[in-house]
C-alpha atoms as a PDB file:
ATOM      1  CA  UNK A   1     108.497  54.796 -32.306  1.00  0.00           C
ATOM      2  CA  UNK A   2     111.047  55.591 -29.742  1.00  0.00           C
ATOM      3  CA  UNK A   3     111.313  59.285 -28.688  1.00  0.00           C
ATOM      4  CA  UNK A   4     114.011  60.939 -27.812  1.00  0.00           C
ATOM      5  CA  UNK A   5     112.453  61.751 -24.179  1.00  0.00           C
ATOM      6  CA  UNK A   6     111.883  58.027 -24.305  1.00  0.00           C
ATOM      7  CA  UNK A   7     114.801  57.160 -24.517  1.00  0.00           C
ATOM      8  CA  UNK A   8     116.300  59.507 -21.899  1.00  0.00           C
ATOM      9  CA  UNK A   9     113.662  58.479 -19.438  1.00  0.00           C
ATOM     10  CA  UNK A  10     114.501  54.810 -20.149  1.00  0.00           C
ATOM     11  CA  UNK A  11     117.974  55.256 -20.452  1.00  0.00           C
ATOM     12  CA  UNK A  12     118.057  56.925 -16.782  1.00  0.00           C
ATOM     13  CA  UNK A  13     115.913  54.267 -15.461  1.00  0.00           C
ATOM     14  CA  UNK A  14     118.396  51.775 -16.755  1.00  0.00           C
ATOM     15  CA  UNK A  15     121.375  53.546 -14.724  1.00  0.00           C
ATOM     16  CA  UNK A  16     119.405  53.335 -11.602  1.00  0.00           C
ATOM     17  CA  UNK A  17     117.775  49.861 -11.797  1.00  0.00           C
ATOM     18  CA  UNK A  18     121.647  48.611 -12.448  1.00  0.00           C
ATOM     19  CA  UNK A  19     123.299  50.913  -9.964  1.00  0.00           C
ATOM     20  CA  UNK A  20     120.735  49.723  -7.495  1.00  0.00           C
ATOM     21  CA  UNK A  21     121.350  45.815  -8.560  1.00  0.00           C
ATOM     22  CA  UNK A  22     125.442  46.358  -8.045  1.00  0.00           C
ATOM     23  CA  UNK A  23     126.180  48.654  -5.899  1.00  0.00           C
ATOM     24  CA  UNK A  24     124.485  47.269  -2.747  1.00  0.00           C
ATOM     25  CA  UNK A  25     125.330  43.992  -3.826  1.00  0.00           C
ATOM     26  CA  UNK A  26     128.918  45.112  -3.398  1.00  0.00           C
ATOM     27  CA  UNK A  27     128.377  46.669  -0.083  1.00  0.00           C
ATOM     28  CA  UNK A  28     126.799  43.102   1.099  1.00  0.00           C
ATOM     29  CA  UNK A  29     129.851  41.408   0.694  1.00  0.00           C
ATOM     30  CA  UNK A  30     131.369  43.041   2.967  1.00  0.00           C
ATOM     31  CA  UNK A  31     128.339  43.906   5.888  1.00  0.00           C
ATOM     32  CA  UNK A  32     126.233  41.124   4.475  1.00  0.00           C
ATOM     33  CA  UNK A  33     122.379  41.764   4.136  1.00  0.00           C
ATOM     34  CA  UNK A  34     120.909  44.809   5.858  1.00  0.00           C
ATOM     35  CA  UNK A  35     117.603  46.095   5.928  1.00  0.00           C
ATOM     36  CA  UNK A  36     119.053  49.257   3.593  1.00  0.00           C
ATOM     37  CA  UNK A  37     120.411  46.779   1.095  1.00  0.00           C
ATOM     38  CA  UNK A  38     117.504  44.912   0.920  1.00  0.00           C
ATOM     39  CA  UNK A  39     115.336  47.685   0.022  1.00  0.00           C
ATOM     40  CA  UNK A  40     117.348  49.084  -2.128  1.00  0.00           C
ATOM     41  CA  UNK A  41     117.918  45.179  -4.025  1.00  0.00           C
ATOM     42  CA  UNK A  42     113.551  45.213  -4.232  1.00  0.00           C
ATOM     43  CA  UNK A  43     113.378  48.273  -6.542  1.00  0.00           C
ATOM     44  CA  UNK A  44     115.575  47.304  -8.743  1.00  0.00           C
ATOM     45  CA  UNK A  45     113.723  45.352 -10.711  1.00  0.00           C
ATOM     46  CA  UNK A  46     111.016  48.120 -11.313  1.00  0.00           C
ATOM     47  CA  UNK A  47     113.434  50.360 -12.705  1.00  0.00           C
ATOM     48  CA  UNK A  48     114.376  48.012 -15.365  1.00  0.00           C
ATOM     49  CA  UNK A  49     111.396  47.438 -16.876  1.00  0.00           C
ATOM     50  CA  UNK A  50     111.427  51.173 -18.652  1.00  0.00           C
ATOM     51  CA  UNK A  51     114.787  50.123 -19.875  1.00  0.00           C
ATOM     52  CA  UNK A  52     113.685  46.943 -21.187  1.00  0.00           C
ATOM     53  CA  UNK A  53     111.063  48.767 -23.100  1.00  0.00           C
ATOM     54  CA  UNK A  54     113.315  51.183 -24.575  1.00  0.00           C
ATOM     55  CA  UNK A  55     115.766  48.297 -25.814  1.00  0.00           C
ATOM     56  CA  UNK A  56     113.113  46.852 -27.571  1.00  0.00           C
ATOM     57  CA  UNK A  57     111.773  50.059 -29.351  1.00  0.00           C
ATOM     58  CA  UNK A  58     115.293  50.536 -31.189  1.00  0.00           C
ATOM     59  CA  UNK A  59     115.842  47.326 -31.955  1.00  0.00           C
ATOM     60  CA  UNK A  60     111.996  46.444 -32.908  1.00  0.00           C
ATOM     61  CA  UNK A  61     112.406  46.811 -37.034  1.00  0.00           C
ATOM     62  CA  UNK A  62     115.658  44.650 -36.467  1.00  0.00           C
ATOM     63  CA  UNK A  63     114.454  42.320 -34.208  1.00  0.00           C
ATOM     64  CA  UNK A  64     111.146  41.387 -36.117  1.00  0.00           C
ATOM     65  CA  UNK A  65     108.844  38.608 -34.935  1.00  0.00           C
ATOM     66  CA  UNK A  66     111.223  36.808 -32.787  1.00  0.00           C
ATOM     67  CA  UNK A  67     112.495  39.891 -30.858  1.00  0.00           C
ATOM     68  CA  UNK A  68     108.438  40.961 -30.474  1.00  0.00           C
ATOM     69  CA  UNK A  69     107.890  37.860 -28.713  1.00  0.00           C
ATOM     70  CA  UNK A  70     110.921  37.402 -26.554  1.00  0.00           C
ATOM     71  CA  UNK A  71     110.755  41.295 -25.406  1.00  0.00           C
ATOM     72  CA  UNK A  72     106.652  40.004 -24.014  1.00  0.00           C
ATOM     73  CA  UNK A  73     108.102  36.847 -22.335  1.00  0.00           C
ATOM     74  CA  UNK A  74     111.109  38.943 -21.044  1.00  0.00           C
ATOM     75  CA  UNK A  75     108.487  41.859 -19.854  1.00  0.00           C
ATOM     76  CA  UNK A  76     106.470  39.326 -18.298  1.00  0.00           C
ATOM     77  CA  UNK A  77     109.135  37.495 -16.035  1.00  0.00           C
ATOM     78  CA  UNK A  78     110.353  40.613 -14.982  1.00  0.00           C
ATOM     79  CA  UNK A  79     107.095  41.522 -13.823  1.00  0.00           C
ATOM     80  CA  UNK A  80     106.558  38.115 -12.038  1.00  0.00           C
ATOM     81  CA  UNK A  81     110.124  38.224 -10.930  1.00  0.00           C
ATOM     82  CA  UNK A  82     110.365  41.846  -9.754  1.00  0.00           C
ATOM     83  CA  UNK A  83     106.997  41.343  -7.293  1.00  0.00           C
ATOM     84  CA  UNK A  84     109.027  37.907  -6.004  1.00  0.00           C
ATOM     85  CA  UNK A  85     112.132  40.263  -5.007  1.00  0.00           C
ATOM     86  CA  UNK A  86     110.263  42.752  -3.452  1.00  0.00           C
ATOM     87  CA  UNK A  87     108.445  40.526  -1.627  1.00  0.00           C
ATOM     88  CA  UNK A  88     111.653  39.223  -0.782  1.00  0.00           C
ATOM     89  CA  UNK A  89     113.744  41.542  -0.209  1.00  0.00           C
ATOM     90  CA  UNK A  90     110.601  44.053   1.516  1.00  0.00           C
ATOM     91  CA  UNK A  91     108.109  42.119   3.452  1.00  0.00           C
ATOM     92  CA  UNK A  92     110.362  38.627   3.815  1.00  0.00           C
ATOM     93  CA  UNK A  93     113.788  39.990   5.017  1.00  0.00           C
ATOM     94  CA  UNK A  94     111.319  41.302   8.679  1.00  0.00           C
ATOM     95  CA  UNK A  95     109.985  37.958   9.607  1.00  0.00           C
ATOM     96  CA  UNK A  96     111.491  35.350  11.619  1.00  0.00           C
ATOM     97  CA  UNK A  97     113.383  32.535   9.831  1.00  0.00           C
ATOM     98  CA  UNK A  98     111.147  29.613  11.066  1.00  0.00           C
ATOM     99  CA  UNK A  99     107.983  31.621   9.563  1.00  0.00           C
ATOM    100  CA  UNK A 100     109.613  32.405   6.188  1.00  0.00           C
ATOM    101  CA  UNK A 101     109.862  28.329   5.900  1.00  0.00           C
ATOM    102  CA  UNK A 102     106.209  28.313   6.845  1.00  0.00           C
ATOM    103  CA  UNK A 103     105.249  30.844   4.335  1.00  0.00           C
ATOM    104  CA  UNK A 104     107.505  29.995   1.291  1.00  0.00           C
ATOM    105  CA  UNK A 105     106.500  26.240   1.530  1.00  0.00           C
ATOM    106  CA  UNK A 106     103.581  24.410  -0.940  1.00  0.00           C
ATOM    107  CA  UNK A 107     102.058  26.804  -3.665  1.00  0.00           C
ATOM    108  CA  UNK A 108     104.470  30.186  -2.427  1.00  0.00           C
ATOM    109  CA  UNK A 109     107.294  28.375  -3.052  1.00  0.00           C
ATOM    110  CA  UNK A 110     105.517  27.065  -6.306  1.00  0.00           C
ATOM    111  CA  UNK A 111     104.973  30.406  -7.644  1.00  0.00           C
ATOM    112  CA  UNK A 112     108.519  31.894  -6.494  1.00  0.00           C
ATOM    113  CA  UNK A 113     109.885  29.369  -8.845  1.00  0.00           C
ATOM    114  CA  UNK A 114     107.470  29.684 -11.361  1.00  0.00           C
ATOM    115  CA  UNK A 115     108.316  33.797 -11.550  1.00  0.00           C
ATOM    116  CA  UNK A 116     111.971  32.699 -11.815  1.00  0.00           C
ATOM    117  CA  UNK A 117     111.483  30.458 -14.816  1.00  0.00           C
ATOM    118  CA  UNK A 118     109.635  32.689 -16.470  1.00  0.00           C
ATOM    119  CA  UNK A 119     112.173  35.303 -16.161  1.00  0.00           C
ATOM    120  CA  UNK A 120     115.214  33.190 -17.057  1.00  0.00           C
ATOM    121  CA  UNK A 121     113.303  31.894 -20.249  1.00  0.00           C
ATOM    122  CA  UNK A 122     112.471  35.769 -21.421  1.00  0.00           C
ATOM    123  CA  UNK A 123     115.899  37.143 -20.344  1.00  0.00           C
ATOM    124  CA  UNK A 124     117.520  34.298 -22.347  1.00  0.00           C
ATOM    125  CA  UNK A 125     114.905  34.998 -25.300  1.00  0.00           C
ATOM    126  CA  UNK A 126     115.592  38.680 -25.311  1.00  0.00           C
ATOM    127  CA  UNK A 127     119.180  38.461 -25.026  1.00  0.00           C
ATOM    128  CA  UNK A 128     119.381  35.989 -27.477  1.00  0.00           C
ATOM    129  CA  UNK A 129     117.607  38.956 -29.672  1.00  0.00           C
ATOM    130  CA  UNK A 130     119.374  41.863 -29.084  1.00  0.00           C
ATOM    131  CA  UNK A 131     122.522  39.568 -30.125  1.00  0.00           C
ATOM    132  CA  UNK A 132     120.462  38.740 -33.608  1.00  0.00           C
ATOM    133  CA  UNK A 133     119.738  42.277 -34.243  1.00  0.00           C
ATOM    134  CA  UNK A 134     123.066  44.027 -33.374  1.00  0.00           C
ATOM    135  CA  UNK A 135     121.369  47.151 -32.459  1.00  0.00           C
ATOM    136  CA  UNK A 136     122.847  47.137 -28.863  1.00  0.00           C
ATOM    137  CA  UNK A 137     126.641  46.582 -28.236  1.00  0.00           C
ATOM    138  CA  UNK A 138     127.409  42.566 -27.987  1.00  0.00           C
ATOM    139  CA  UNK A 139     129.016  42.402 -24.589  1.00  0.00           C
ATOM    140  CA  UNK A 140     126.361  43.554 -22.364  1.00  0.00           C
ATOM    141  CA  UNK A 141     123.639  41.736 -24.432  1.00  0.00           C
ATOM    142  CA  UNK A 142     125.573  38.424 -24.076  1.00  0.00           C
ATOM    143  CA  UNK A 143     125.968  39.365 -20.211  1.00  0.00           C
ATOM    144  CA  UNK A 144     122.208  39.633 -20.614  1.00  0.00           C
ATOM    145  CA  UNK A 145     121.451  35.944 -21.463  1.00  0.00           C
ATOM    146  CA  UNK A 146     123.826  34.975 -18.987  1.00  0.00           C
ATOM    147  CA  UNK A 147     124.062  37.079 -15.793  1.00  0.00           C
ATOM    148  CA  UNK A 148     120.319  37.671 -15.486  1.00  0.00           C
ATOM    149  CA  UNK A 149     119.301  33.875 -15.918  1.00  0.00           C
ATOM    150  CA  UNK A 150     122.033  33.203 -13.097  1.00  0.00           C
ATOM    151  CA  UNK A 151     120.937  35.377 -10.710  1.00  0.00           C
ATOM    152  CA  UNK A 152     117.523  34.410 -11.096  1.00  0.00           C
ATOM    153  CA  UNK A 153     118.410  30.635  -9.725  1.00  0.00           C
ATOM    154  CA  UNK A 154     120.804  32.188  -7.074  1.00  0.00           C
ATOM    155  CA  UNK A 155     118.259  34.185  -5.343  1.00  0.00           C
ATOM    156  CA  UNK A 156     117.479  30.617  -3.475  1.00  0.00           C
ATOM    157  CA  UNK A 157     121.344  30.491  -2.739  1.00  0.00           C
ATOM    158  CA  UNK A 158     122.827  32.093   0.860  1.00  0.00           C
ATOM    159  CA  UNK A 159     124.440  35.632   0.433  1.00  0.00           C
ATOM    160  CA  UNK A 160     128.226  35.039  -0.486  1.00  0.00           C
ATOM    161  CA  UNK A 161     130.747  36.693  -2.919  1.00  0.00           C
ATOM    162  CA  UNK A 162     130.186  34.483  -5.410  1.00  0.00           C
ATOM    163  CA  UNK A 163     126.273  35.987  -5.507  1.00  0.00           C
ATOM    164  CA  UNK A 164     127.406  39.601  -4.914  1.00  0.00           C
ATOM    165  CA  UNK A 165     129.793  39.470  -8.182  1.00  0.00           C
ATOM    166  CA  UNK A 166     126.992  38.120  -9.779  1.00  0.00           C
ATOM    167  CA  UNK A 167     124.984  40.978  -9.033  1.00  0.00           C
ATOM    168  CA  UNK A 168     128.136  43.279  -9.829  1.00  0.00           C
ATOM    169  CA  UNK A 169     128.356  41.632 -13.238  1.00  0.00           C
ATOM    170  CA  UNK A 170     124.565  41.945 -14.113  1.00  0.00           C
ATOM    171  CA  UNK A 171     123.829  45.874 -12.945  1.00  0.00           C
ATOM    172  CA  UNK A 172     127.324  46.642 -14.800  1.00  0.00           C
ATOM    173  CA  UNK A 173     125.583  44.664 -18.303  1.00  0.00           C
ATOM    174  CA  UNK A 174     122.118  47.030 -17.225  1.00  0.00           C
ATOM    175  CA  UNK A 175     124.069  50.296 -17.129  1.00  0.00           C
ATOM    176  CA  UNK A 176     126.201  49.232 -19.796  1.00  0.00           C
ATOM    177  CA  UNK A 177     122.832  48.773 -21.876  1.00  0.00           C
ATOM    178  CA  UNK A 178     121.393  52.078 -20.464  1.00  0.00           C
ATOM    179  CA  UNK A 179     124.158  54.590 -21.750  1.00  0.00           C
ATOM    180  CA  UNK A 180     124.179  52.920 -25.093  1.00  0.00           C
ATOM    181  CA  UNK A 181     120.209  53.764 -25.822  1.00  0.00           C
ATOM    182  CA  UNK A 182     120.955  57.360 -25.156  1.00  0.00           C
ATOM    183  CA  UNK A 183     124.569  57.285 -26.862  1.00  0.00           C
ATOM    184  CA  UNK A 184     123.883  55.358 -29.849  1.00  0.00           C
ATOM    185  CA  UNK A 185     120.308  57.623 -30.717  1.00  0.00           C
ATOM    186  CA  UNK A 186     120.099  59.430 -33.649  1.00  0.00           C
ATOM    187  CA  UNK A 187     120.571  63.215 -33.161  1.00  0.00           C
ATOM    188  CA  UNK A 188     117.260  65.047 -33.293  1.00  0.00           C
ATOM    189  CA  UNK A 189     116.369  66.659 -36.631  1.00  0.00           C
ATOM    190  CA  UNK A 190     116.819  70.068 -37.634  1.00  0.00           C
ATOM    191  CA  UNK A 191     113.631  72.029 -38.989  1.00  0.00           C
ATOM    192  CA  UNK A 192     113.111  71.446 -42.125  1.00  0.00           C
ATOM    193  CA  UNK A 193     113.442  75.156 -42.608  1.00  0.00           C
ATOM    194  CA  UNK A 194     116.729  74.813 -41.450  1.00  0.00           C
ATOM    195  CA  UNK A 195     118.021  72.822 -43.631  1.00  0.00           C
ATOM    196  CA  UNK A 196     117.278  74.955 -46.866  1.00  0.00           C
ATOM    197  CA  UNK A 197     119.614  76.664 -48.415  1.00  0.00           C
ATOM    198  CA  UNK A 198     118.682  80.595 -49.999  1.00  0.00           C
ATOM    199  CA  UNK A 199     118.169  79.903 -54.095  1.00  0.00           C
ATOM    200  CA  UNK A 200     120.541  82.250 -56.289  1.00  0.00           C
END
């Protein structure tokens, strides 16, 4: 069951993980990749993960079987995928070029992909069932399966605009997602007492 505190908490999580996806992804493409952008880009993916938890409590009666298991492959990969970025975009972005090659070659660079896939598969899967259950709006959910996938393969790719648009496009679909848990819940109930009416 998905409480209205719940749903606030998730909601606001939402806002930040895609204001913190976009809006230094935006700054890049004009300074390129700083230390400040960088940290900012390796939390981002914590903050989503209330937010995906949340979209899959309202939509969970909707979404039935299917939307059960694509929200656990979609938790997953973000998991897997949010350790890659801050490891990444926090421990990574320090060293020395010639020892990044050194360290993401053989079974690193095995796993970095690994956490990718994984992620691209669930975000596709969830996506895929928030569009089924028509509990969230349709743009943003469709930006889902596409954006997030995307930008999982691109974090390989060198910084450009193309990759910062990307980024633009994907923490817009998050927020997007965000404000509609929180806009689209039911309003909380009156007492019961509240609702009676005096007799006579």
């Amino acid at each position: 069951m998905l409480s209205a505190t719940m749903a606030r908490l998730g909601s606001w999580c939402g806002v930040a993980a895609g204001l913190t996806l976009a809006l230094p992804a935006a700054v890049e493409a004009v300074t390129g990749e700083t230390a400040a952008t960088s940290f900012v880009l390796g939390v981002s993916p914590a903050l989503a993960i209330p937010l995906l938890v949340v979209l899959h409590l309202r939509q969970s009666e909707a979404a039935g079987p299917f939307g059960a298991a694509a929200y656990t492959v979609n938790l997953v990969g973000l998991g897997l995928f949010g350790g890659a970025a801050f490891a990444l975009n926090m421990v990574l972005f320090y060293l020395d070029e010639p020892v990044v090659k050194e360290l993401v070659a053989g079974p690193t660079m095995v796993a970095l992909l690994g956490s990718a896939l994984v992620f691209t598969v669930g975000a596709v899967l969830f996506g895929v069932s928030m569009v089924r259950a028509g509990i969230h709006p349709r743009v943003p959910a469709v930006a889902y399966i596409v954006a997030l996938p995307v930008l999982a393969v691109a974090a390989r790719l060198p910084d450009s605009l193309a990759t910062s648009a990307l980024h633009v496009v994907a923490g817009a679909a998050l927020v997007w997602l965000a404000v509609s848990v929180v806009a689209g819940s039911p309003a909380p109930r009156r007492p019961e007492t509240a609702l009676r009416r005096p007799v006579g």
